[in-house]
N, C-alpha and C. Protein backbone atom coordinates (compact mmCIF):
# COMPACT_ATOMS: atom_id res chain seq x y z
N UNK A 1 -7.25 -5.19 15.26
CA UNK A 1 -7.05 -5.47 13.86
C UNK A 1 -8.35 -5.94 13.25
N UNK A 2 -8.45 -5.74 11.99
CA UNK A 2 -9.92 -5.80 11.25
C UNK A 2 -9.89 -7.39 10.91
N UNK A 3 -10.85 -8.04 11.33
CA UNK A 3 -10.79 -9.85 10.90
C UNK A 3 -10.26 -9.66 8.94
N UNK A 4 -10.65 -8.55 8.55
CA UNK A 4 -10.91 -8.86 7.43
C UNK A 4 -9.49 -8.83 6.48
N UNK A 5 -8.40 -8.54 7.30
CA UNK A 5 -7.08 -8.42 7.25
C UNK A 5 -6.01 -9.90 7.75
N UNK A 6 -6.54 -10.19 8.51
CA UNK A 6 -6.22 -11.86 9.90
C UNK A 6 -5.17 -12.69 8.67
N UNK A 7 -4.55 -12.29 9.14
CA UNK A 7 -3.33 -13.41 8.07
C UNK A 7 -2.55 -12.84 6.91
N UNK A 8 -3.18 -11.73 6.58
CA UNK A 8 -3.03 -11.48 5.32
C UNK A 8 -1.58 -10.76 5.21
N UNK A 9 -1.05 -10.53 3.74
CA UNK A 9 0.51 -10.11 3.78
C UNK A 9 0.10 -8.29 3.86
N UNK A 10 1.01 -7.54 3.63
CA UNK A 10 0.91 -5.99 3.72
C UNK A 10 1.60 -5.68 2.52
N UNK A 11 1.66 -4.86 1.83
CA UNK A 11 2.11 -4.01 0.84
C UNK A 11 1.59 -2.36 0.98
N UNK A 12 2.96 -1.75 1.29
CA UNK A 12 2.69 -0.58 1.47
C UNK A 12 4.06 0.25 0.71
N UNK A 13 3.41 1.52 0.00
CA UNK A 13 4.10 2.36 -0.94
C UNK A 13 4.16 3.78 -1.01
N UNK A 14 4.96 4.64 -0.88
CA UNK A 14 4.72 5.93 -0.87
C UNK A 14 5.28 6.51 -1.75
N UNK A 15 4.45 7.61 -2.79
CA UNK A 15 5.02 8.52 -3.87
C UNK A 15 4.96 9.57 -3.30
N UNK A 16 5.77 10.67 -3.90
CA UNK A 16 5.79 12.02 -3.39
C UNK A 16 4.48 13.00 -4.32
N UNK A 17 3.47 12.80 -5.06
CA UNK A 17 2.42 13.31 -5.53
C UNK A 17 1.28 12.23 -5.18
N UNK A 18 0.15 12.95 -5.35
CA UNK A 18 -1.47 11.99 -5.25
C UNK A 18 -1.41 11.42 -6.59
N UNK A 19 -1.25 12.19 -7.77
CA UNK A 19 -1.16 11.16 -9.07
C UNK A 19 -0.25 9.99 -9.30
N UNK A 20 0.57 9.93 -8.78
CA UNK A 20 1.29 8.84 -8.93
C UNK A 20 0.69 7.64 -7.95
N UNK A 21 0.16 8.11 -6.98
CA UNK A 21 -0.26 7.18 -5.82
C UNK A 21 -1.40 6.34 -6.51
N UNK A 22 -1.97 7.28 -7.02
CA UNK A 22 -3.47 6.91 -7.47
C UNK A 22 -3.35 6.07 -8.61
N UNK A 23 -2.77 6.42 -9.93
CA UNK A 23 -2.45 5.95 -10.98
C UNK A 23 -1.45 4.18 -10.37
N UNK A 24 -0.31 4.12 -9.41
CA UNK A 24 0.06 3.35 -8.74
C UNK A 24 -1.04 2.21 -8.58
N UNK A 25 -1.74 2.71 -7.60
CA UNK A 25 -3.05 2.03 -6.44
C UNK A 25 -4.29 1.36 -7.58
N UNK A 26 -4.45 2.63 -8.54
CA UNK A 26 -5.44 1.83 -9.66
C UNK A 26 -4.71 0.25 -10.40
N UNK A 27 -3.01 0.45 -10.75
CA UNK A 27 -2.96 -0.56 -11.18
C UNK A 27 -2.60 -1.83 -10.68
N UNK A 28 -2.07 -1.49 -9.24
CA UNK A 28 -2.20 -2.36 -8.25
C UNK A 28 -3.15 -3.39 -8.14
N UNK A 29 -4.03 -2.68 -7.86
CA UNK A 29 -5.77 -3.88 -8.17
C UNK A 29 -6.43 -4.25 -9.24
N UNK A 30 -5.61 -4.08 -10.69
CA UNK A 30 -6.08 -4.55 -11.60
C UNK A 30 -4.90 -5.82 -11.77
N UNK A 31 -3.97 -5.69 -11.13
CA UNK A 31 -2.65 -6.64 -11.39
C UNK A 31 -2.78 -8.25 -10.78
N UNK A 32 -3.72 -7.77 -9.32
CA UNK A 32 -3.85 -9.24 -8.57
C UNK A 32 -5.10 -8.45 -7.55
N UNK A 33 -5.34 -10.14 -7.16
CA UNK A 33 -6.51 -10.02 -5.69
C UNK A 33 -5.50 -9.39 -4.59
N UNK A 34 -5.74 -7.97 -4.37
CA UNK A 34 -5.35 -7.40 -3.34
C UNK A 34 -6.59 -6.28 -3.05
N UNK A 35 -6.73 -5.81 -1.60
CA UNK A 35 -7.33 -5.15 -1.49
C UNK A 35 -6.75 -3.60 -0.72
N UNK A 36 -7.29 -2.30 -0.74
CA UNK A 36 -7.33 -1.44 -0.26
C UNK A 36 -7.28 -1.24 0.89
N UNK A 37 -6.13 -1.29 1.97
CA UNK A 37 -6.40 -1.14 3.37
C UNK A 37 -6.98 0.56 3.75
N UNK A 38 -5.87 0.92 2.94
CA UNK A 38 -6.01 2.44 3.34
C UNK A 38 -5.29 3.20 2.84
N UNK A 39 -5.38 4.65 2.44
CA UNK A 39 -4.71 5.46 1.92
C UNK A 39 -4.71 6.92 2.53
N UNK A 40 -3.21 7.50 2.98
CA UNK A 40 -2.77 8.45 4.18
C UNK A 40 -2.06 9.45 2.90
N UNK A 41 -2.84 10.75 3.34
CA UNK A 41 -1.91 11.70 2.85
C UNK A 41 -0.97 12.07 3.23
N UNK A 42 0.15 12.62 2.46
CA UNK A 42 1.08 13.32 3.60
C UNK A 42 1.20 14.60 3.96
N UNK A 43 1.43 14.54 5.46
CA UNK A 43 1.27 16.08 6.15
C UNK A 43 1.58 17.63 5.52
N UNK A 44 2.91 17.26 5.19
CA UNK A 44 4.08 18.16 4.41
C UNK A 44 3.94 18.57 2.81
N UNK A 45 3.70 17.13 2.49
CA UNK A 45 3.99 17.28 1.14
C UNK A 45 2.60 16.88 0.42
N UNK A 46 3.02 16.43 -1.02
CA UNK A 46 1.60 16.42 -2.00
C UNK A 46 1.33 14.82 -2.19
N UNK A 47 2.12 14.02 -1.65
CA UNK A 47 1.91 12.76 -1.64
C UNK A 47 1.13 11.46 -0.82
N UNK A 48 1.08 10.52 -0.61
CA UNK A 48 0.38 9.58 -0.29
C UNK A 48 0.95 8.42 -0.04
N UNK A 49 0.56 7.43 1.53
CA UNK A 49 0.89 6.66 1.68
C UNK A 49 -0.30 5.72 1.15
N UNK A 50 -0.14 4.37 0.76
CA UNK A 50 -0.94 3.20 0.33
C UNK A 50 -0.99 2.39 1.02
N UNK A 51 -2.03 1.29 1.32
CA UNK A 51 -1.59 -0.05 2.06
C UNK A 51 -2.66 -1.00 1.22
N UNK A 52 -2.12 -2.29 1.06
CA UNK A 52 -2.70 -3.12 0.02
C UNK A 52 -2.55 -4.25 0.72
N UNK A 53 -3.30 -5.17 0.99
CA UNK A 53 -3.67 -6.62 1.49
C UNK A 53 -4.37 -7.50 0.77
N UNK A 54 -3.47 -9.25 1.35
CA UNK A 54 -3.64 -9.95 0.40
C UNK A 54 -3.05 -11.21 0.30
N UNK A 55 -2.74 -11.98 -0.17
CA UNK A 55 -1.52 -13.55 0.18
C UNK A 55 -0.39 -12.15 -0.57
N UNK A 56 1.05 -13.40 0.10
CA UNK A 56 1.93 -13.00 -0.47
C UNK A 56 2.12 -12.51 -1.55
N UNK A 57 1.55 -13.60 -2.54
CA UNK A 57 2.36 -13.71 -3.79
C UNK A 57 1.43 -12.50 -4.53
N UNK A 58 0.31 -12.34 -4.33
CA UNK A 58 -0.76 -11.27 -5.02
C UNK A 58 -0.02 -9.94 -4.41
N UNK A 59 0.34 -9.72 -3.16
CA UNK A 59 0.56 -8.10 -2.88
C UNK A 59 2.18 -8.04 -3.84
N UNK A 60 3.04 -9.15 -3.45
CA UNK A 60 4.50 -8.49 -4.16
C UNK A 60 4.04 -8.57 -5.66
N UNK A 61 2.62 -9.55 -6.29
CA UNK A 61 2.78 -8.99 -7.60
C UNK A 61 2.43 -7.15 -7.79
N UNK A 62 1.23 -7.40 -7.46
CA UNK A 62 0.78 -5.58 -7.20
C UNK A 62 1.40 -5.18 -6.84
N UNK A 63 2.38 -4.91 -6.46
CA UNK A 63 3.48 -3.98 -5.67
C UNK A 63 4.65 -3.56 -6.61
N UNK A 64 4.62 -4.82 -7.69
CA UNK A 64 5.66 -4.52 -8.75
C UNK A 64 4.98 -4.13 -9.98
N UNK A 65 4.14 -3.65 -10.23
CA UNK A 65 2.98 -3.41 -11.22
C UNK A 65 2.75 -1.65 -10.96
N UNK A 66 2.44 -1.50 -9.02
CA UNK A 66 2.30 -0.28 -8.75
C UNK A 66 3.57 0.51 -8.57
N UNK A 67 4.87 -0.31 -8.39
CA UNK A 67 5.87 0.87 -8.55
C UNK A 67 6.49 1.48 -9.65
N UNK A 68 6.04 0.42 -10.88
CA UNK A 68 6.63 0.29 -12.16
C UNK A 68 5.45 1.83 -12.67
N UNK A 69 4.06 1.17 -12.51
CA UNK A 69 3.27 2.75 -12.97
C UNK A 69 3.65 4.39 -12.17
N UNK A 70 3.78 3.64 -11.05
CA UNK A 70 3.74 5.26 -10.21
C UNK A 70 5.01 5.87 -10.72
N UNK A 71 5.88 5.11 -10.87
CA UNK A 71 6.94 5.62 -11.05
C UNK A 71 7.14 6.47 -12.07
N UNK A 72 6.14 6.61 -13.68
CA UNK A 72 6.25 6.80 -14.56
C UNK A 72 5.72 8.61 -14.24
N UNK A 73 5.05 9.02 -12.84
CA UNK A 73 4.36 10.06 -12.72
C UNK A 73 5.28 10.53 -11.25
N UNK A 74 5.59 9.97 -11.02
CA UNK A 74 6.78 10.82 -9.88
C UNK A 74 7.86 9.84 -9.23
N UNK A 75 8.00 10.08 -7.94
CA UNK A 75 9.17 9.65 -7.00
C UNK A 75 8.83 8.45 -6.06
N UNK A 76 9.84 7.85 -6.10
CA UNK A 76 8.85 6.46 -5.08
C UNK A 76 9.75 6.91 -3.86
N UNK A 77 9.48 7.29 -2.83
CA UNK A 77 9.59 7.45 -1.51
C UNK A 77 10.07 5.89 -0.98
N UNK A 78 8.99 5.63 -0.82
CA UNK A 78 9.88 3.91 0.11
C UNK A 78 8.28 2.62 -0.25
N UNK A 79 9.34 1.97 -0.31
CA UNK A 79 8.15 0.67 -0.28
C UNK A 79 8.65 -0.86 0.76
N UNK A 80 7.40 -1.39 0.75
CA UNK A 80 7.56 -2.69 1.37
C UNK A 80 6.74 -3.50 1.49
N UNK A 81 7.08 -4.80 1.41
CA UNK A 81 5.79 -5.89 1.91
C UNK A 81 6.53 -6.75 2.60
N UNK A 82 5.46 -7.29 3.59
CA UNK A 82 5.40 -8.04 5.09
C UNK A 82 4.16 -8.97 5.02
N UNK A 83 4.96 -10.04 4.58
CA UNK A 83 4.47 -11.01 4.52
C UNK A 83 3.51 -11.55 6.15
N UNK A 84 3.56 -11.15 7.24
CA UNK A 84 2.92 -11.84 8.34
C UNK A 84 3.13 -10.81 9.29
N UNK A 85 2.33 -9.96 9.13
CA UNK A 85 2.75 -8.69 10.27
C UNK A 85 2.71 -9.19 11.53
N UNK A 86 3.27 -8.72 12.47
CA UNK A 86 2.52 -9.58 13.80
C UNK A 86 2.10 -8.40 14.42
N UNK A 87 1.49 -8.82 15.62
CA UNK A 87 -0.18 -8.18 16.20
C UNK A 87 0.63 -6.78 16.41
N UNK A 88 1.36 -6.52 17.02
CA UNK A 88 1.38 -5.42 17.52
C UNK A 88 1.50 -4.53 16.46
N UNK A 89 2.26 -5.10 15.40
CA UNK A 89 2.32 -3.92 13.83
C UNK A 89 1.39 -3.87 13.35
N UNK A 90 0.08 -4.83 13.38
CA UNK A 90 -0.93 -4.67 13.05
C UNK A 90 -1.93 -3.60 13.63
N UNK A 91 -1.60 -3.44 15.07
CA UNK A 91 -2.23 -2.50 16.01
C UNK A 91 -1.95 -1.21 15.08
N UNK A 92 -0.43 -1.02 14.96
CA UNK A 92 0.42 0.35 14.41
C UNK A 92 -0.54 0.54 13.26
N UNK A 93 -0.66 -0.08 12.27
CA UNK A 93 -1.36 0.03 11.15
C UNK A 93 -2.45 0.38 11.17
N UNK A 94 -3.14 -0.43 11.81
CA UNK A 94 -4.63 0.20 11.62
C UNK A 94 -4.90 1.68 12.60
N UNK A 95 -3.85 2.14 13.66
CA UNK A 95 -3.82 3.66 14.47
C UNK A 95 -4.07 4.23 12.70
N UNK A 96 -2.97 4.31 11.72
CA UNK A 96 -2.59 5.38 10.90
C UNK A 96 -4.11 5.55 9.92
N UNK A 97 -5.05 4.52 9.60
CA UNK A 97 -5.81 4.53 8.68
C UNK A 97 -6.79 5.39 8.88
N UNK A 98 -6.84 6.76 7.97
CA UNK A 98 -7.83 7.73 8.28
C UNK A 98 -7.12 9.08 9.04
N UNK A 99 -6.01 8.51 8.71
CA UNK A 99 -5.50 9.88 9.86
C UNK A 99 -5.09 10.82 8.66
């Protein structure tokens, strides 16, 4: 796991297009201190997974900021935040980044 992550909560979101992800993800980080873990296309389809890190209270704000925009440009697939991942989901997470 990246130190630069060590504690931090997770917020992760998937739309079924890249515009919604993106438009999502832009307002995400204008909403609160969260940062960019990573962003996964999807195999199949035209969409995108997100991951956003951060204290709690900053990712569930961004998280309700980015589903409210994305939503306005497509489908929200699934969302979630995890407040205290533990190590081994953290392992899982950082496998997917870049893939």
């Amino acid at each position: 796991m990246s130190q630069q992550f060590e504690g931090k909560a997770i917020g992760v979101f998937e739309f079924d297009n890249l515009v919604a992800c993106i438009t999502a993800l832009d307002q995400a980080t204008k909403t609160s201190d969260v940062v960019v873990q990573g962003v996964e296309r999807n195999r199949l389809k035209s969409g995108a997974c997100v991951k956003i890190r951060g204290s709690v209270s900053d990712v569930r704000a961004a998280m309700d900021a980015a589903i409210m925009e994305g939503s306005r440009y497509g489908k929200l697939y699934a969302s979630t935040v995890i407040a205290s991942p533990d190590a081994s989901t953290e392992t899982a997470i950082s496998m997917t980044i870049n893939k």
